[in-house]
N, C-alpha and C. Protein backbone atom coordinates (compact mmCIF):
# COMPACT_ATOMS: atom_id res chain seq x y z
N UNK A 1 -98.95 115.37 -145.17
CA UNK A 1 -97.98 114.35 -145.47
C UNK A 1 -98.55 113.29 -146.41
N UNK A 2 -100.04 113.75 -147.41
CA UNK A 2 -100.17 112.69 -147.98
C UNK A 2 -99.51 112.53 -149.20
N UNK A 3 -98.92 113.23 -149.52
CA UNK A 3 -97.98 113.06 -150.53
C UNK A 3 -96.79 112.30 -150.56
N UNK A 4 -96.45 112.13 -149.30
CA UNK A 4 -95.09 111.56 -149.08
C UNK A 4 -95.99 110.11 -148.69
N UNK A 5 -96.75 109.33 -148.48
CA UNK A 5 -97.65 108.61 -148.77
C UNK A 5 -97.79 108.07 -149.72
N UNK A 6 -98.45 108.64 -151.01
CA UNK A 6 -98.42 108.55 -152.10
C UNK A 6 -97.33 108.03 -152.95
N UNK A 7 -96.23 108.57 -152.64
CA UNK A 7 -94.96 107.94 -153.14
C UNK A 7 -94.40 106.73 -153.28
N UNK A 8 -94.73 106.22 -151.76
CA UNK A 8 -93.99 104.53 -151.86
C UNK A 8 -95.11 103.55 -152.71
N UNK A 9 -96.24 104.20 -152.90
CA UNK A 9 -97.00 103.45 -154.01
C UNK A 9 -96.30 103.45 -155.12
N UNK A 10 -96.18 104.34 -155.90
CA UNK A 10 -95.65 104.45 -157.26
C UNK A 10 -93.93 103.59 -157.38
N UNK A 11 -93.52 103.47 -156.03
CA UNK A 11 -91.95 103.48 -155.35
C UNK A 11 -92.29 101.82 -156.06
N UNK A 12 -93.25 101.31 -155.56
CA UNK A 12 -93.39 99.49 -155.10
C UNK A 12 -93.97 99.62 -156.71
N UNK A 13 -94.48 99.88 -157.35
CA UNK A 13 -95.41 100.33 -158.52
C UNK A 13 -93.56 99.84 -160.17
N UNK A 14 -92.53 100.72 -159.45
CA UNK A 14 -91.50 100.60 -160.20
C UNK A 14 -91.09 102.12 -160.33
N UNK A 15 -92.40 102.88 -160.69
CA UNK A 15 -91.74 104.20 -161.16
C UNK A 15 -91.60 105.32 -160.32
N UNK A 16 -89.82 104.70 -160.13
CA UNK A 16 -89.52 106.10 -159.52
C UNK A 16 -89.23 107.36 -159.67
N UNK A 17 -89.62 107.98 -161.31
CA UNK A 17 -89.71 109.41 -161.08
C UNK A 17 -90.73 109.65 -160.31
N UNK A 18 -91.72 109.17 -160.71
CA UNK A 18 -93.07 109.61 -160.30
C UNK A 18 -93.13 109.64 -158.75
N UNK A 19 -92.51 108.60 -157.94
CA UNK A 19 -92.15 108.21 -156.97
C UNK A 19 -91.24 109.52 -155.89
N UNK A 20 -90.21 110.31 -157.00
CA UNK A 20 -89.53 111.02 -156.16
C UNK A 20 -89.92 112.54 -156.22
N UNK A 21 -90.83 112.67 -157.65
CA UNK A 21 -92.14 113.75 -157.24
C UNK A 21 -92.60 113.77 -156.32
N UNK A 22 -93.55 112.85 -156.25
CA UNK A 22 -94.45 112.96 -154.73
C UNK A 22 -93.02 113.52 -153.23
N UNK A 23 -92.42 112.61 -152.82
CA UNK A 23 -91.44 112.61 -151.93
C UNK A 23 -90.64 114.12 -152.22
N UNK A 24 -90.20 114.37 -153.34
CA UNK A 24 -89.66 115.99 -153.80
C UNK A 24 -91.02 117.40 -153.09
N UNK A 25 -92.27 116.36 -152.99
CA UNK A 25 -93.39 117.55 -153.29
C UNK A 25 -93.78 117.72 -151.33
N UNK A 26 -93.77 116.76 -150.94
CA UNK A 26 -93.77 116.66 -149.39
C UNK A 26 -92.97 117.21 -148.65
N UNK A 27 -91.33 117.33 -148.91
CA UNK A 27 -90.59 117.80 -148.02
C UNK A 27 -90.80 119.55 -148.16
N UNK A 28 -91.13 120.50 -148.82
CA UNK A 28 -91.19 121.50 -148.77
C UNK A 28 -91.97 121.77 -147.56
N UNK A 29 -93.18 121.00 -147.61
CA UNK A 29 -94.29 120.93 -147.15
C UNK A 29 -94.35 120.77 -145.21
N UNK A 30 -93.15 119.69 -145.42
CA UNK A 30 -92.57 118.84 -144.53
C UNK A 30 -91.88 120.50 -143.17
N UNK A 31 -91.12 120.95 -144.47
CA UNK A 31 -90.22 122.01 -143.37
C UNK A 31 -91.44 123.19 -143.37
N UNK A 32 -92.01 123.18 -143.66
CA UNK A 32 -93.41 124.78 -143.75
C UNK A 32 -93.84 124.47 -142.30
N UNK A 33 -94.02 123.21 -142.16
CA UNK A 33 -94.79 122.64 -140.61
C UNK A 33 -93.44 122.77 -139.47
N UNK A 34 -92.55 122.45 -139.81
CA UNK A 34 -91.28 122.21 -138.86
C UNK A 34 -91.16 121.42 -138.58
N UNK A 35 -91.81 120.23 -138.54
CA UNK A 35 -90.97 118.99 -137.95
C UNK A 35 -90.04 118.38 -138.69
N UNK A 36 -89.51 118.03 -137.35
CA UNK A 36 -87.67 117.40 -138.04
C UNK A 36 -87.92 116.36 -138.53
N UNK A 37 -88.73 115.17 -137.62
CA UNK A 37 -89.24 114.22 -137.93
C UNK A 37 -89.79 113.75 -139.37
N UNK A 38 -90.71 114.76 -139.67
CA UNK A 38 -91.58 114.80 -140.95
C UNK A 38 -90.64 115.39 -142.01
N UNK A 39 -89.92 115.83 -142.02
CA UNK A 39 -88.61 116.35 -142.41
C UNK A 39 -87.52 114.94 -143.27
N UNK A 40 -87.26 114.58 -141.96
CA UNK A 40 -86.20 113.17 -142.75
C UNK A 40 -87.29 111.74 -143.03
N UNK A 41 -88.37 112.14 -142.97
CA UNK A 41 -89.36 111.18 -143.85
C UNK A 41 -89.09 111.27 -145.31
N UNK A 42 -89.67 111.98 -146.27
CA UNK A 42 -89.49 112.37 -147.24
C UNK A 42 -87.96 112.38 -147.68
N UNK A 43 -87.01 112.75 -147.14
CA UNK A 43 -85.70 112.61 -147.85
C UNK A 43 -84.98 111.14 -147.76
N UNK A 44 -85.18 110.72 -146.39
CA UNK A 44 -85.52 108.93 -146.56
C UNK A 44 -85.97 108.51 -148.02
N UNK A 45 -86.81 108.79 -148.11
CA UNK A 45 -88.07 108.08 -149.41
C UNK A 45 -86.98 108.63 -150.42
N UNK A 46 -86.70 109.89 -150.98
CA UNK A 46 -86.32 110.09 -151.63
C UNK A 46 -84.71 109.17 -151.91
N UNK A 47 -84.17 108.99 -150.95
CA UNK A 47 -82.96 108.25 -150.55
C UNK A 47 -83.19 106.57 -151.20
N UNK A 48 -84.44 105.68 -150.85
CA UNK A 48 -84.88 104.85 -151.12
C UNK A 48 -85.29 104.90 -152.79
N UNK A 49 -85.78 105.52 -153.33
CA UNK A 49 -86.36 106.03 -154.54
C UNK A 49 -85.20 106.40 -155.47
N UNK A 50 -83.97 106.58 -155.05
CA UNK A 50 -82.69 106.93 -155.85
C UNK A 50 -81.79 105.65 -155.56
N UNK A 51 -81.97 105.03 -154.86
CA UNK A 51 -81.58 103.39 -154.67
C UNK A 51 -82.06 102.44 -155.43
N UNK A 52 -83.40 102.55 -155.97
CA UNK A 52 -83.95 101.81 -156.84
C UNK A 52 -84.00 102.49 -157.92
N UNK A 53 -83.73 103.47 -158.56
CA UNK A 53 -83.15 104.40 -159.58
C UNK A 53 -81.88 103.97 -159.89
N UNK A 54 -80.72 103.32 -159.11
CA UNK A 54 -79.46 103.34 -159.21
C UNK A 54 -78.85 104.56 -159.42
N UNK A 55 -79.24 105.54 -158.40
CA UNK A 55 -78.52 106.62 -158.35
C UNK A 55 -78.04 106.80 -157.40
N UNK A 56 -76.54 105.99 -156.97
CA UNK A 56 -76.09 105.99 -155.63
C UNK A 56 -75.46 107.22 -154.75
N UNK A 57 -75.15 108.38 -155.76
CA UNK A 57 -74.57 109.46 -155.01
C UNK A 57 -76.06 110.42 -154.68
N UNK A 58 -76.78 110.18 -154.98
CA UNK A 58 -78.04 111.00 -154.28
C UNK A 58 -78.15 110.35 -153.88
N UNK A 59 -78.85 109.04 -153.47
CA UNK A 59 -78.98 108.17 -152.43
C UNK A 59 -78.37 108.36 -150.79
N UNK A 60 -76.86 108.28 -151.34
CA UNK A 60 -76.20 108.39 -150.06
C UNK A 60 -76.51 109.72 -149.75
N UNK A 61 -76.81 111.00 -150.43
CA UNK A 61 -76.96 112.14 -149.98
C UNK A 61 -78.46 112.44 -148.85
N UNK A 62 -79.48 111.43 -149.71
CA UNK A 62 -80.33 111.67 -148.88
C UNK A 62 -80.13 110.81 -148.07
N UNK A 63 -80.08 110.00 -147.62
CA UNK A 63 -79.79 109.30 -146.50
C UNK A 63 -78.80 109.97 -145.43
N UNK A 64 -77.67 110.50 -145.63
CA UNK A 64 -77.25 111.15 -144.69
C UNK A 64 -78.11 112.63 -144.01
N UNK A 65 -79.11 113.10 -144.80
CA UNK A 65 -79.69 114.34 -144.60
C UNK A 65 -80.70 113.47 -143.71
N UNK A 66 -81.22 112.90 -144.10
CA UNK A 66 -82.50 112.01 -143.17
C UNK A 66 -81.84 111.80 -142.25
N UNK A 67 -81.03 111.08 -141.73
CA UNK A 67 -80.16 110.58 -140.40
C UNK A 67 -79.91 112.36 -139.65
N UNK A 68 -79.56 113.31 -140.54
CA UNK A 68 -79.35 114.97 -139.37
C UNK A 68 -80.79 115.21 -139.08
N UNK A 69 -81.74 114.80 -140.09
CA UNK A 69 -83.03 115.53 -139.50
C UNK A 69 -83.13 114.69 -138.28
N UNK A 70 -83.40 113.18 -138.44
CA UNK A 70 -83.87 112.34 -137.34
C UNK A 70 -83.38 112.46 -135.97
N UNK A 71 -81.84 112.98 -136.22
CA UNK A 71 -81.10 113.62 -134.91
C UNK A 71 -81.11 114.29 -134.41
N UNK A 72 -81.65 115.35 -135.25
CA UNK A 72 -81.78 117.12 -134.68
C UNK A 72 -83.21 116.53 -133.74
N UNK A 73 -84.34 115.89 -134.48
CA UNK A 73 -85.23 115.78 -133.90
C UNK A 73 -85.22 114.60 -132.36
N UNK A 74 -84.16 114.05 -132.21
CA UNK A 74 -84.50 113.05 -131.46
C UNK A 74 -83.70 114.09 -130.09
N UNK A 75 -82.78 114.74 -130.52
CA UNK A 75 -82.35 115.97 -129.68
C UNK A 75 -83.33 116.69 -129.14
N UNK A 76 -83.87 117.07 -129.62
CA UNK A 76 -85.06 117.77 -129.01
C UNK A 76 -86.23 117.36 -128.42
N UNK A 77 -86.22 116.01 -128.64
CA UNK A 77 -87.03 115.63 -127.92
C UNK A 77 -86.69 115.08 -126.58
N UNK A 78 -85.29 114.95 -126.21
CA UNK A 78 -84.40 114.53 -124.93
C UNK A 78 -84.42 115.42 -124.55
N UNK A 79 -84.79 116.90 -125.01
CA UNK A 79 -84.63 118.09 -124.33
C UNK A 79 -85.68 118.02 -123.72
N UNK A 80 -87.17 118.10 -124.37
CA UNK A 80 -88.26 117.88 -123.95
C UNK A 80 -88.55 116.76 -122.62
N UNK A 81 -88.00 116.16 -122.83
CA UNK A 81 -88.11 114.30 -121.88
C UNK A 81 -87.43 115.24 -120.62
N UNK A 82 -86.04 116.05 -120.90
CA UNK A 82 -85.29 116.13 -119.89
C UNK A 82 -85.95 117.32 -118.46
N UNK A 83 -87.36 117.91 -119.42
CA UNK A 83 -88.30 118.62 -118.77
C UNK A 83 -88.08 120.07 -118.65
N UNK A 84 -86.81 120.39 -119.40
CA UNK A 84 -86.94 121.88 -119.75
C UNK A 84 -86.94 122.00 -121.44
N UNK A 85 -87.83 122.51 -122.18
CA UNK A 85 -88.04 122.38 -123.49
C UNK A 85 -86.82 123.21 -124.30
N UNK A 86 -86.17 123.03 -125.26
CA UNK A 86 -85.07 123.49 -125.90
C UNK A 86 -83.89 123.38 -124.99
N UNK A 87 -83.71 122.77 -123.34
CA UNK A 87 -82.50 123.01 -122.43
C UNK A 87 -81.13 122.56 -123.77
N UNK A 88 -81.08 121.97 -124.42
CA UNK A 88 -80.25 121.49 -124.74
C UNK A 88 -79.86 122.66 -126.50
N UNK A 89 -80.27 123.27 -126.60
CA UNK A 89 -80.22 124.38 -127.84
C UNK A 89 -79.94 125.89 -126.95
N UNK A 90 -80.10 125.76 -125.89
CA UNK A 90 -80.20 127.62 -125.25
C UNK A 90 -78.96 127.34 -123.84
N UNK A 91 -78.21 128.12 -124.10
CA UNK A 91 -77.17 128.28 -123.54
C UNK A 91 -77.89 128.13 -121.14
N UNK A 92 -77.12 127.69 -120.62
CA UNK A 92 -77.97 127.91 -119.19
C UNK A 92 -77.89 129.09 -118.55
N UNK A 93 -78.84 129.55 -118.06
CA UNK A 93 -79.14 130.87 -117.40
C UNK A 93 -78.27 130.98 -116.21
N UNK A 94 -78.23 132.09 -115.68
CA UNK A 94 -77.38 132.82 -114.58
C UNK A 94 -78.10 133.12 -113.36
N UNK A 95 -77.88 132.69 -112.19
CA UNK A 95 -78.85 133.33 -111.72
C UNK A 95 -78.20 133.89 -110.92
């Protein structure tokens, strides 16, 4: 994830192509690992990085994709909390 790191430097720096490289170059990276979490990091940034671009229809795009990752992931982790891992993705057993 040091790439997606890297980004909000160049982000605060002004230049956000360079800015949505890095953040473009992380999320691949991001889903190779699986986390959801690490997932709507990078499209966040990217979301932020097209805000200061004045590019408001990608903006809003990533921002709504960041908000499904952060959900999918916060889902699963209530699954986890709830002490059966995935209970909430796998249909309940029969017994």
């Amino acid at each position: 994830m040091t790439l997606a790191n890297i980004g909000p430097a160049y982000l605060k720096l002004g230049d956000t192509a360079t800015a949505r490289d890095y953040f473009g170059r992380a999320l691949p990276l991001a889903r190779r690992v699986g986390n959801k979490v690490w997932m709507g990091t990078p499209t966040n940034n990217l979301g932020l990085a097209s805000l200061q671009a004045g590019d408001v229809t990608s903006r809003l795009a990533h921002f709504i994709a960041s908000l499904q990752w952060r959900r999918a992931a916060s889902e699963g982790r209530r699954s986890r909390d709830a002490g059966e891992p995935g209970a909430i993705l796998r249909p309940a057993r029969r017994r």
